[in-house]
C-alpha atoms as a PDB file:
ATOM      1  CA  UNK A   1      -7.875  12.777 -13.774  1.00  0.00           C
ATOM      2  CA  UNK A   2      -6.931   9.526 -13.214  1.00  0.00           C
ATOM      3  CA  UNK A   3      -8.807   5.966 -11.403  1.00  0.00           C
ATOM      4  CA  UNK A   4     -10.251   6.399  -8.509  1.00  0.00           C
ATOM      5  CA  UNK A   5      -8.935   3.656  -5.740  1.00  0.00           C
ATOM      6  CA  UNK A   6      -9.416   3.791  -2.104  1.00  0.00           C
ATOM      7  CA  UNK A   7      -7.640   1.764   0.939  1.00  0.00           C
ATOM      8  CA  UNK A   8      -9.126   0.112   3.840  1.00  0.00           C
ATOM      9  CA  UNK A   9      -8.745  -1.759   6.448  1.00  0.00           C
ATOM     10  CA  UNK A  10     -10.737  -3.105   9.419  1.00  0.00           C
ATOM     11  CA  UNK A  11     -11.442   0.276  10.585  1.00  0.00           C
ATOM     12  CA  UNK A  12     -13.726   0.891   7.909  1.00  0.00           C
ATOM     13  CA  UNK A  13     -16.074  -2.116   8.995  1.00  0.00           C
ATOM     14  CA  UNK A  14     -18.174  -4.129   6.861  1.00  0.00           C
ATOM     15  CA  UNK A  15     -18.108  -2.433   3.044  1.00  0.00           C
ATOM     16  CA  UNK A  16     -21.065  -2.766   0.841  1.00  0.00           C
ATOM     17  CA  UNK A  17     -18.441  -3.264  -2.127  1.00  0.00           C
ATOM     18  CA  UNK A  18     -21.337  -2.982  -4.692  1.00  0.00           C
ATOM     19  CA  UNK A  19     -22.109   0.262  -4.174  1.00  0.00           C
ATOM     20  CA  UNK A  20     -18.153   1.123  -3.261  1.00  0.00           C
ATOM     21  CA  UNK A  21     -18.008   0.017  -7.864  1.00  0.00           C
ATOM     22  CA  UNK A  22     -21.205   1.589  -8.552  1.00  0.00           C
ATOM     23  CA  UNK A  23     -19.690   4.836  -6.796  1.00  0.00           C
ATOM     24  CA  UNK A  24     -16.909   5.117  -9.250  1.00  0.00           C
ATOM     25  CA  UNK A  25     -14.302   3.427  -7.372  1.00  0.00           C
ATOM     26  CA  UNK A  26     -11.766   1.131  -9.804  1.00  0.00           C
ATOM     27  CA  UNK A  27      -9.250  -0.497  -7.028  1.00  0.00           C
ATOM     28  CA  UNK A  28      -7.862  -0.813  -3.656  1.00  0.00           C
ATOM     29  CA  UNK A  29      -5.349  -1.371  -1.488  1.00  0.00           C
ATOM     30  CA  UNK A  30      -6.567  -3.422   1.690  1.00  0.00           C
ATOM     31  CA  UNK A  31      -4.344  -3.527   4.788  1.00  0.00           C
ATOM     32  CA  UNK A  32      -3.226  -7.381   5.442  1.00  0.00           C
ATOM     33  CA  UNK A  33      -0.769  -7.357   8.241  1.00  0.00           C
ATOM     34  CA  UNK A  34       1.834  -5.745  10.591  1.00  0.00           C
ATOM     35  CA  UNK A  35       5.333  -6.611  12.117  1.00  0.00           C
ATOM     36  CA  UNK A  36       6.103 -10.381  11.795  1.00  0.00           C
ATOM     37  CA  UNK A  37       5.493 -13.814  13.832  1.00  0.00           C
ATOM     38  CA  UNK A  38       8.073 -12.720  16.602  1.00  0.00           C
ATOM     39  CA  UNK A  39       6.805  -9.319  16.534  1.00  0.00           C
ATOM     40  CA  UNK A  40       3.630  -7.334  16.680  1.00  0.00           C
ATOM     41  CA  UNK A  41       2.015 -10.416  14.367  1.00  0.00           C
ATOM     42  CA  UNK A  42      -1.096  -8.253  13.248  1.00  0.00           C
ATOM     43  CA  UNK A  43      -3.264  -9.495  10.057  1.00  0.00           C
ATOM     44  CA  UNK A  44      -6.244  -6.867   9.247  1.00  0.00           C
ATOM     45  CA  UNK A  45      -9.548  -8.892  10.509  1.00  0.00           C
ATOM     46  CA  UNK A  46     -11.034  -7.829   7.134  1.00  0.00           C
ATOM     47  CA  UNK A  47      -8.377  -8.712   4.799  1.00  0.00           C
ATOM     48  CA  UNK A  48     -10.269 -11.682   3.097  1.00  0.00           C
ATOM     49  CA  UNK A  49     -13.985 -10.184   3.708  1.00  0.00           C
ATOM     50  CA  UNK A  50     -12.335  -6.624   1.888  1.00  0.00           C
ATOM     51  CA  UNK A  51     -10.532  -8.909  -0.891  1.00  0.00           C
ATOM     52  CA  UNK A  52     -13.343 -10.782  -1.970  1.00  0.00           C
ATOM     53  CA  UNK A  53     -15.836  -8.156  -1.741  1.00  0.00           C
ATOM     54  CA  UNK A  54     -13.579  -5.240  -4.281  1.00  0.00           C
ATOM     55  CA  UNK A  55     -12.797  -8.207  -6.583  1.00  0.00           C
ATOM     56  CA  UNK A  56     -15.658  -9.976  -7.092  1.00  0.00           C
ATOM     57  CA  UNK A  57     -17.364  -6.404  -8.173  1.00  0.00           C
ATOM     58  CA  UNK A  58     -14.935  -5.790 -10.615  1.00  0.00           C
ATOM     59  CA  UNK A  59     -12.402  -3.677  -8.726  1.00  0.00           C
ATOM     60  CA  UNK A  60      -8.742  -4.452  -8.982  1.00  0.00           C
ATOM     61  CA  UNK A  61      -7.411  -5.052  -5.539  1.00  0.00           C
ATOM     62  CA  UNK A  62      -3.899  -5.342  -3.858  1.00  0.00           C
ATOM     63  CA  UNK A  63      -2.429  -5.369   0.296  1.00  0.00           C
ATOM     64  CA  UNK A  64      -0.166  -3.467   1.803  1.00  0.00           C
ATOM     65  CA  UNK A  65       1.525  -4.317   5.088  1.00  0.00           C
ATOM     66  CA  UNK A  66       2.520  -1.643   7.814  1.00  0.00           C
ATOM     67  CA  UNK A  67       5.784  -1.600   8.082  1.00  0.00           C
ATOM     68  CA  UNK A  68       7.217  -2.147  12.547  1.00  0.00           C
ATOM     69  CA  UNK A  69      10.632  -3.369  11.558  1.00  0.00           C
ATOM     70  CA  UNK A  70      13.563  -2.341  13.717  1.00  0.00           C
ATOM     71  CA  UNK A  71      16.486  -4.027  11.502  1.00  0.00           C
ATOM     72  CA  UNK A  72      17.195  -5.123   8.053  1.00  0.00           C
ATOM     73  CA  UNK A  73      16.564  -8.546   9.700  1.00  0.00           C
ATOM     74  CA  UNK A  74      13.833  -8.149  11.169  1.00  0.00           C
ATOM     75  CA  UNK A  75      12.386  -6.412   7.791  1.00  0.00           C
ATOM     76  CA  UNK A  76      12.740  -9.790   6.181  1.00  0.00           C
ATOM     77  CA  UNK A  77      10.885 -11.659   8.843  1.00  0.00           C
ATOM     78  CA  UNK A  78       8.146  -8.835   8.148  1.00  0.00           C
ATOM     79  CA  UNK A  79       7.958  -9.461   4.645  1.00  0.00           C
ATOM     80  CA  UNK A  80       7.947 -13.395   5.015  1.00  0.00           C
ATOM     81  CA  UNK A  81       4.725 -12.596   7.803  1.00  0.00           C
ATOM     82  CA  UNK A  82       3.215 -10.120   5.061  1.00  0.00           C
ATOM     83  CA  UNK A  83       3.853 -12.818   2.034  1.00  0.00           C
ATOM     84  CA  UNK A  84       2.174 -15.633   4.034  1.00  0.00           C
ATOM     85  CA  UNK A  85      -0.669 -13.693   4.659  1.00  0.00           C
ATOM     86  CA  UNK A  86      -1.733 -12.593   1.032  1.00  0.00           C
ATOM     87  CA  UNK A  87       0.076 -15.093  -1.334  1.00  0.00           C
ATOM     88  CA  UNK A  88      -2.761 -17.689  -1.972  1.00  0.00           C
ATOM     89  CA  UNK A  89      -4.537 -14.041  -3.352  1.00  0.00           C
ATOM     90  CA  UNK A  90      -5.327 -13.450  -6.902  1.00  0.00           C
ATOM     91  CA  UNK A  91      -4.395  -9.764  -6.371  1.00  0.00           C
ATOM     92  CA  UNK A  92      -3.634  -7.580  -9.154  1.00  0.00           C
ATOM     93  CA  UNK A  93      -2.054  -4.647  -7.673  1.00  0.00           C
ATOM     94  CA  UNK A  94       1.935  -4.840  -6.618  1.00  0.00           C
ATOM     95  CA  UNK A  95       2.320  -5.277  -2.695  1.00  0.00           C
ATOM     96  CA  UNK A  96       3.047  -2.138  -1.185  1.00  0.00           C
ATOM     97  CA  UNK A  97       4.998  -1.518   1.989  1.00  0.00           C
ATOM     98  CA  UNK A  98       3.408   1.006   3.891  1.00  0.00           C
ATOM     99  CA  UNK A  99       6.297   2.677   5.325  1.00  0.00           C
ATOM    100  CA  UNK A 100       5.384   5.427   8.003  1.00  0.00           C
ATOM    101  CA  UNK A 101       7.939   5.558  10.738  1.00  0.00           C
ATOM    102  CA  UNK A 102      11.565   4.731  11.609  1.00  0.00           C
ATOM    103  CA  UNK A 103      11.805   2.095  14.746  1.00  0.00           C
ATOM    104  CA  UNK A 104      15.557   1.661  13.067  1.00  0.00           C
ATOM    105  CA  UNK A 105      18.677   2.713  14.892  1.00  0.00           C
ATOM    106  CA  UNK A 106      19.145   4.948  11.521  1.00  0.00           C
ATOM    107  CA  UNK A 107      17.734   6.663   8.685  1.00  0.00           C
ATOM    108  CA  UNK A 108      19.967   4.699   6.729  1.00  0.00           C
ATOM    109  CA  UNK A 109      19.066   0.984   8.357  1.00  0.00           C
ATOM    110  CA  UNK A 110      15.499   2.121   7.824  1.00  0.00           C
ATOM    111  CA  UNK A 111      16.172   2.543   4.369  1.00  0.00           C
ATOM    112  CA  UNK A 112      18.338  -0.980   3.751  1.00  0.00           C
ATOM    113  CA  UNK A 113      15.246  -2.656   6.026  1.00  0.00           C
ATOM    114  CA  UNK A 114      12.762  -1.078   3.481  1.00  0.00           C
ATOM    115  CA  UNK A 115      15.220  -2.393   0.573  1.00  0.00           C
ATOM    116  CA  UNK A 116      14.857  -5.630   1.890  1.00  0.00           C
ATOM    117  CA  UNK A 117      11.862  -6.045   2.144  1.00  0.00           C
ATOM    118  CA  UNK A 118      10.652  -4.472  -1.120  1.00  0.00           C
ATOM    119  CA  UNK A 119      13.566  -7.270  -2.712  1.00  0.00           C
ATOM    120  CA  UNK A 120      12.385  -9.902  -0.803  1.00  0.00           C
ATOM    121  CA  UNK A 121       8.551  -9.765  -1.331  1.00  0.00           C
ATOM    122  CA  UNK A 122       9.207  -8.862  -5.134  1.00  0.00           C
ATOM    123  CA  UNK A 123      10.956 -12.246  -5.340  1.00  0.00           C
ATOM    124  CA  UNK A 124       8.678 -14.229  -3.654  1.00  0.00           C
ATOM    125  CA  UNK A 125       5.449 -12.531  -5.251  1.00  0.00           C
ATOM    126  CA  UNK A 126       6.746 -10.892  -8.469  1.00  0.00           C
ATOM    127  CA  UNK A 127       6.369  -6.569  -7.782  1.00  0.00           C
ATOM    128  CA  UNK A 128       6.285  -4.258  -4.837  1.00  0.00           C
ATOM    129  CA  UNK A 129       6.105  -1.252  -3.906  1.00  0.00           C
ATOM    130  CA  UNK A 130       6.355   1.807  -1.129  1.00  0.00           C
ATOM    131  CA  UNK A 131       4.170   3.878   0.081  1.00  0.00           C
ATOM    132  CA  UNK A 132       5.221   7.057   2.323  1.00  0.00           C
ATOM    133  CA  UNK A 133       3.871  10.202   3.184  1.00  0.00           C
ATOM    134  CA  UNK A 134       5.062  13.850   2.562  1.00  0.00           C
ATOM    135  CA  UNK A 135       8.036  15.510   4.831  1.00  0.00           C
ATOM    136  CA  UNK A 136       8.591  11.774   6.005  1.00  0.00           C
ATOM    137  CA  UNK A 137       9.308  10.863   2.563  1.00  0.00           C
ATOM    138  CA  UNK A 138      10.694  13.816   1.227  1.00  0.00           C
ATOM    139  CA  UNK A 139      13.476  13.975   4.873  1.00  0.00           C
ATOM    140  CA  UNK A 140      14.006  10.338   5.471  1.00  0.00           C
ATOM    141  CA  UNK A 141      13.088   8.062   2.438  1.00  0.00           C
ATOM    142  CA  UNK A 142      15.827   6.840   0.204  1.00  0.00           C
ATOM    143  CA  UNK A 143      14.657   8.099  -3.734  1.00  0.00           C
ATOM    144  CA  UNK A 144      16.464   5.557  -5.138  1.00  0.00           C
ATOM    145  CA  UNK A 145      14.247   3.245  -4.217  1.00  0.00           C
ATOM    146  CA  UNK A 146      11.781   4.820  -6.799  1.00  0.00           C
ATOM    147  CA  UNK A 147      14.079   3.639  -9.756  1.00  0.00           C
ATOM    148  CA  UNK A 148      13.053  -0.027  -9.091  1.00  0.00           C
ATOM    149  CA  UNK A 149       9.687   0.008  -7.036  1.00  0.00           C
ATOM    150  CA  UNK A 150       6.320   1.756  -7.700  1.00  0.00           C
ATOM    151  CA  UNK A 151       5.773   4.553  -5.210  1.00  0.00           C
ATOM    152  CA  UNK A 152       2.074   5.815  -4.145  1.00  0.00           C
ATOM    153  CA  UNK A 153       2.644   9.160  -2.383  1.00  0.00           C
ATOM    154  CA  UNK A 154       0.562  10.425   0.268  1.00  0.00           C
ATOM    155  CA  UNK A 155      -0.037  14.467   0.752  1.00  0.00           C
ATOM    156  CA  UNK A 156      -3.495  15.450   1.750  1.00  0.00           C
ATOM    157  CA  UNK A 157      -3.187  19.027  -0.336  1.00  0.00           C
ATOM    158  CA  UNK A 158      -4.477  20.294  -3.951  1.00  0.00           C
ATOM    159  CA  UNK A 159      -1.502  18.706  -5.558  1.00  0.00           C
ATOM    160  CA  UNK A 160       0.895  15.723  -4.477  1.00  0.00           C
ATOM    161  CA  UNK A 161       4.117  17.763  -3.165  1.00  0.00           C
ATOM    162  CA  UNK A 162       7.503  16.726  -3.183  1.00  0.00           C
ATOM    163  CA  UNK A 163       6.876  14.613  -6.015  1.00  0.00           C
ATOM    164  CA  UNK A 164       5.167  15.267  -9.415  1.00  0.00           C
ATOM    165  CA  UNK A 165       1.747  12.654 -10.143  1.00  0.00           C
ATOM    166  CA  UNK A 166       3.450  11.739 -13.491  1.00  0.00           C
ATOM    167  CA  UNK A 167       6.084  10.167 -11.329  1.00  0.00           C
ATOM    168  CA  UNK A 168       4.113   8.173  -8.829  1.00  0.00           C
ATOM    169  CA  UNK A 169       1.890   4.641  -8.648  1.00  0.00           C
ATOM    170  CA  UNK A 170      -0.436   6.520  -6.722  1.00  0.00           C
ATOM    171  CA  UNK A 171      -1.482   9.701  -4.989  1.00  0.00           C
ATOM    172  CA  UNK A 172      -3.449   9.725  -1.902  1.00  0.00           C
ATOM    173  CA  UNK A 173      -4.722  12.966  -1.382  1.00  0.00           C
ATOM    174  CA  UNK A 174      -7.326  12.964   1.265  1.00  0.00           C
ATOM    175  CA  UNK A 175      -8.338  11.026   4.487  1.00  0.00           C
ATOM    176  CA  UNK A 176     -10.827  12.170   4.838  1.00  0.00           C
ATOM    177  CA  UNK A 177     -13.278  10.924   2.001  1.00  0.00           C
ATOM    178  CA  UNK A 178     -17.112   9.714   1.649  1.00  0.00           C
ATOM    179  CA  UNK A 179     -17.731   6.663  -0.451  1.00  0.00           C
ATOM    180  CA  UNK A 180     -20.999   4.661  -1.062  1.00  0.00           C
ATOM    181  CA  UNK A 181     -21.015   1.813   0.346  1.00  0.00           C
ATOM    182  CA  UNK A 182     -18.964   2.606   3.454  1.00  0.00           C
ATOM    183  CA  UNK A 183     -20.624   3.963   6.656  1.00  0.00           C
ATOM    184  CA  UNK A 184     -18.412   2.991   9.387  1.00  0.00           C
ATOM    185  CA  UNK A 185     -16.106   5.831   9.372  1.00  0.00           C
ATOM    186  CA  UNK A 186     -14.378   7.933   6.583  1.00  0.00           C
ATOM    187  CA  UNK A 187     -12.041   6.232   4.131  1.00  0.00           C
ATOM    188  CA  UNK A 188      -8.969   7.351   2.342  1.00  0.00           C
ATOM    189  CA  UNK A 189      -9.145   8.619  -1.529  1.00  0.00           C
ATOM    190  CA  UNK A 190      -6.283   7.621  -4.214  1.00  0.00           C
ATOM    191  CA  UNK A 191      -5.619   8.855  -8.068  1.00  0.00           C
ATOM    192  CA  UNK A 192      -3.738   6.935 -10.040  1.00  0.00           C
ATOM    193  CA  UNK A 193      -0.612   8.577 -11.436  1.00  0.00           C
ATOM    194  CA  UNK A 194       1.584   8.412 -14.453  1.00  0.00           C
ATOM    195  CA  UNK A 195       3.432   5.044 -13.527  1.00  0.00           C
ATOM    196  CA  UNK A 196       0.399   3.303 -12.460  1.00  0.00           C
ATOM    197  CA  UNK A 197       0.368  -0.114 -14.204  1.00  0.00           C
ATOM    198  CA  UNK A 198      -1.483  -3.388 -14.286  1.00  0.00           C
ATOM    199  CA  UNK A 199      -0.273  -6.630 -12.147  1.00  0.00           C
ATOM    200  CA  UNK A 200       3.078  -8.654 -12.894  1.00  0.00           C
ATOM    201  CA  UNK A 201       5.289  -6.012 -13.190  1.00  0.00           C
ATOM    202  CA  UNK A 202       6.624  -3.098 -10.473  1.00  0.00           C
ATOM    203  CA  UNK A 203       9.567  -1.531 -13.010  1.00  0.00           C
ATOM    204  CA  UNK A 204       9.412   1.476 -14.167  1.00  0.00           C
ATOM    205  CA  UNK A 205       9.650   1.868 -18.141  1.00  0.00           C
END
């Protein structure tokens, strides 16, 4: 079994991060932002109350940004939008993109927008990475994009699917979890997999 790490964002209200730590819980990823400044121009209301909160109890922490882009430009105004928003953070978990749904003309501009981005935030911050979920993944998602970027895999089932856990960053495997410390509605639950690794670095050995 590996760490335990959750995700949140707003929708999870205020978090007694204490008892999140004191509940087993090692990291997070907290939502930061979506789209860009010409675009949809969201940033998570609890970003710097979640931050603060998993790393000053001891829990490593790191954003991911919900990806809204309809072009491989518009993908870098995203990640310029998502870097702004977390880079004066001491994070120590790669950015992820949080990759969902194709607003692209193609599968295959989704996949250089998601390139692009990935390239441009690892330039500007050091490591990224992608996070998709089951068939979207497994019909849509480009896998070469796993040779250079950490990938945490959602599949709510008894194993990952599509993917094996020594493989991955990250498995989420529920949405539907309980967690002390969080009361205002259910929270997603993580395991680490075999290419999880510490901050600075999002390349596979």
């Amino acid at each position: 079994m590996g760490k335990k790490f959750i995700d949140v964002s707003h929708y999870q209200g205020n978090i007694d991060w204490n008892q999140v730590a004191n509940d087993g819980i090692e990291g997070t990823y907290i939502k930061a932002t979506e789209g860009s400044a010409a675009g949809a121009a969201f940033v998570d209301s609890q970003k710097d109350t979640n931050f603060t909160g998993a790393t000053s109890n001891g829990l490593d922490a790191g954003f991911y940004h919900y990806a809204k882009f309809i072009s491989v430009n518009d993908a870098i105004e995203e990640a310029d939008w998502f870097i702004e928003h977390i880079k004066e953070h001491d994070f120590t978990l790669p950015p992820m993109l949080d990759l969902e749904e194709n607003n692209c003309p193609s599968v295959s501009v989704m996949n250089q927008a998601a390139k692009a981005f990935l390239e441009h935030v690892e330039e500007e911050l050091g490591s990224a990475g992608l996070y998709s979920f089951g068939n979207f993944f497994e019909n849509n998602v480009d896998k070469s994009l796993l040779d250079d970027y950490a990938y945490w895999h959602a599949r709510y089932a008894s194993d990952p699917v599509n993917v094996n856990l020594s493989d991955i960053y990250l498995w989420q495997y529920s949405n539907n979890g309980n967690v002390a410390g969080i009361t205002e509605n259910v929270v997603d639950l993580n395991e680490t997999g075999g290419q999880f690794f510490t901050v600075g670095t999002n390349k596979k050995d």
